[in-house]
PDB file of N, CA and C in Angstrom:
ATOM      1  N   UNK A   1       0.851  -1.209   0.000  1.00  0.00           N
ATOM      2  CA  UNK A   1       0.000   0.000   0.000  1.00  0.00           C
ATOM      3  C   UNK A   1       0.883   1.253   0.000  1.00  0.00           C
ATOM      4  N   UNK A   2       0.399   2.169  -0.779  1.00  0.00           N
ATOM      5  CA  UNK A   2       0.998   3.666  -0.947  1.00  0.00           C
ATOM      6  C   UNK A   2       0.991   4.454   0.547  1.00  0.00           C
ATOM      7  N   UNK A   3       1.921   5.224   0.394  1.00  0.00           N
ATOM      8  CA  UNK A   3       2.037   6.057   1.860  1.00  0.00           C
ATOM      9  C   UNK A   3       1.001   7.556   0.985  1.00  0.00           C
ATOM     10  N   UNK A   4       0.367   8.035   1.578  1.00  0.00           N
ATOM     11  CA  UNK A   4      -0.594   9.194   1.362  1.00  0.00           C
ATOM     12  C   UNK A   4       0.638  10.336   0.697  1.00  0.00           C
ATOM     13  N   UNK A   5       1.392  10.572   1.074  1.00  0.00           N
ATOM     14  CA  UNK A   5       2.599  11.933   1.201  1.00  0.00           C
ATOM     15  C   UNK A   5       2.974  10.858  -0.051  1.00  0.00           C
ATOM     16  N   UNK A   6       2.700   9.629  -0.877  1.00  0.00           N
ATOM     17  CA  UNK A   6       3.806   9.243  -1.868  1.00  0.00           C
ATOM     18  C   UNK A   6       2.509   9.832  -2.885  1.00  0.00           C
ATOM     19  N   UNK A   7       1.641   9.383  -2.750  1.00  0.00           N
ATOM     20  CA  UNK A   7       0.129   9.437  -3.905  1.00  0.00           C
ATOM     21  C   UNK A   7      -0.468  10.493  -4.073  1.00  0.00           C
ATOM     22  N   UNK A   8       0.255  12.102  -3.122  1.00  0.00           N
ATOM     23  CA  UNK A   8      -0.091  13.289  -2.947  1.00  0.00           C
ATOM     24  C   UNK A   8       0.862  13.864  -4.299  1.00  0.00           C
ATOM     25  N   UNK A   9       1.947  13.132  -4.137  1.00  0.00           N
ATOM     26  CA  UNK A   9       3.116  13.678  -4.859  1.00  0.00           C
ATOM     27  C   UNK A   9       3.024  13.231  -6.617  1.00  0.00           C
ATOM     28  N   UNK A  10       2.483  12.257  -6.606  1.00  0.00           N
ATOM     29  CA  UNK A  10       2.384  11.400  -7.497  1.00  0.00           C
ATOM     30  C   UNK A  10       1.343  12.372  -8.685  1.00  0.00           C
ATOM     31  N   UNK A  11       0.142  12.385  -7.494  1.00  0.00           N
ATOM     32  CA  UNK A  11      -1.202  13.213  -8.726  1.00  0.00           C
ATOM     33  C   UNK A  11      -0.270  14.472  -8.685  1.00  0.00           C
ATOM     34  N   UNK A  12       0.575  14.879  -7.750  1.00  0.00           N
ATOM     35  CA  UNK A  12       0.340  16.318  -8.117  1.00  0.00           C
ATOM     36  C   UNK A  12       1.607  16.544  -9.410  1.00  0.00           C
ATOM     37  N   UNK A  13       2.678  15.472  -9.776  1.00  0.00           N
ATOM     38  CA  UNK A  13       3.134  15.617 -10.743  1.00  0.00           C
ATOM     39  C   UNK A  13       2.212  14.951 -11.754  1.00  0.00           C
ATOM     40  N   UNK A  14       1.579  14.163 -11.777  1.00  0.00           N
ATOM     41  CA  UNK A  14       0.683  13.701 -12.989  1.00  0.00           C
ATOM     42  C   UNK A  14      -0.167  14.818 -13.814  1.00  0.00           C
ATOM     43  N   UNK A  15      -0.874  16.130 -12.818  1.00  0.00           N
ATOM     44  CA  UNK A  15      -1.618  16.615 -13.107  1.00  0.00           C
ATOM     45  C   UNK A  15      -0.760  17.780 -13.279  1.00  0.00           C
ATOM     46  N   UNK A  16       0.428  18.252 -12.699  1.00  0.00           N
ATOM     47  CA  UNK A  16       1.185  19.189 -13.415  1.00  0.00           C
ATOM     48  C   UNK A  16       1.823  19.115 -14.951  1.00  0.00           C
ATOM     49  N   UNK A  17       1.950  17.483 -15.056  1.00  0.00           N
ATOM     50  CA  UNK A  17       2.571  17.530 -16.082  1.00  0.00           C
ATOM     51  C   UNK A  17       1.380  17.359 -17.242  1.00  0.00           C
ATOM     52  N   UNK A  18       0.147  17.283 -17.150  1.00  0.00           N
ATOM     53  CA  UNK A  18      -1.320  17.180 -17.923  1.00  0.00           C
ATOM     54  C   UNK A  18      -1.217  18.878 -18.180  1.00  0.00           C
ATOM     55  N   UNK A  19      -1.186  19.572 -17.578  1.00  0.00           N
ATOM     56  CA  UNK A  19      -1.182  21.068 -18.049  1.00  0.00           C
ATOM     57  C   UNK A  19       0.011  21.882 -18.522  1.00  0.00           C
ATOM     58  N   UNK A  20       1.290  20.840 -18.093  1.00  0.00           N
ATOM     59  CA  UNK A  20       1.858  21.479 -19.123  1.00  0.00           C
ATOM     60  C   UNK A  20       2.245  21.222 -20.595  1.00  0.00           C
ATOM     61  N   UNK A  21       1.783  19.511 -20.655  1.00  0.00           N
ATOM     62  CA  UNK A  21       1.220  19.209 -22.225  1.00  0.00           C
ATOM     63  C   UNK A  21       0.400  20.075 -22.793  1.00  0.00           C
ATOM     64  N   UNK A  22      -0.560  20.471 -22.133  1.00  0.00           N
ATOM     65  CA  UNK A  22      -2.126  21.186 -22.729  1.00  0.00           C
ATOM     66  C   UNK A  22      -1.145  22.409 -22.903  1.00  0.00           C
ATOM     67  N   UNK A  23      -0.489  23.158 -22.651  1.00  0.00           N
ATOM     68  CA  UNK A  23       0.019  24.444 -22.345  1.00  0.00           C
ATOM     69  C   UNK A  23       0.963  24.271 -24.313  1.00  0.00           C
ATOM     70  N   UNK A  24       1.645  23.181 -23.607  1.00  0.00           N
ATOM     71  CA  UNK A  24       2.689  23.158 -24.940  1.00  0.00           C
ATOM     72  C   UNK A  24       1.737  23.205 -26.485  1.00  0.00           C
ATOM     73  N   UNK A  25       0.603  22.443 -25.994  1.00  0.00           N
ATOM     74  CA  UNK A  25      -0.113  21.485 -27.299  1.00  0.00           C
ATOM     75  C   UNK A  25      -0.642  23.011 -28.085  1.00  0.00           C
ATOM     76  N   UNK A  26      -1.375  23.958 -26.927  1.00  0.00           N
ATOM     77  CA  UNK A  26      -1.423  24.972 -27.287  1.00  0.00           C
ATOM     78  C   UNK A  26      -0.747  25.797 -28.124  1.00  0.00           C
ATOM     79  N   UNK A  27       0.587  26.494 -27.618  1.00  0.00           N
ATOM     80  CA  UNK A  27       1.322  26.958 -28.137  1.00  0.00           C
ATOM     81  C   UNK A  27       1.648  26.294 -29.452  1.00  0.00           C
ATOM     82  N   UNK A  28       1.978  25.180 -29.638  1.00  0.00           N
ATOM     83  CA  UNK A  28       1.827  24.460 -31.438  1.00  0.00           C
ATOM     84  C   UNK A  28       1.077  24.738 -31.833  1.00  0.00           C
ATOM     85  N   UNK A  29      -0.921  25.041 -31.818  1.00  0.00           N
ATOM     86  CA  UNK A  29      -1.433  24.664 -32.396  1.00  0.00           C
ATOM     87  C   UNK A  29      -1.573  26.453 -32.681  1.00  0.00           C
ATOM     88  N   UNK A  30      -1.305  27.488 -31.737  1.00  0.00           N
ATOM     89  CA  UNK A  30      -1.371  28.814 -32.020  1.00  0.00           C
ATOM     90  C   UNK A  30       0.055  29.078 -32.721  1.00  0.00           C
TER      91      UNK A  30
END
């Protein structure tokens, strides 16, 4: 089982790195 402080860290790079795709995908498509 995951420690909470590992699965905190985990989404919060998963979901940082989801916006900074969207960010990049952007900038290509402008």
């Amino acid at each position: 089982m995951w420690n909470t402080e590992i699965a905190l860290v985990i989404m919060y790079c998963v979901t940082k790195g989801q916006r900074m795709s969207s960010t990049l995908n952007s900038d290509v498509e402008n």
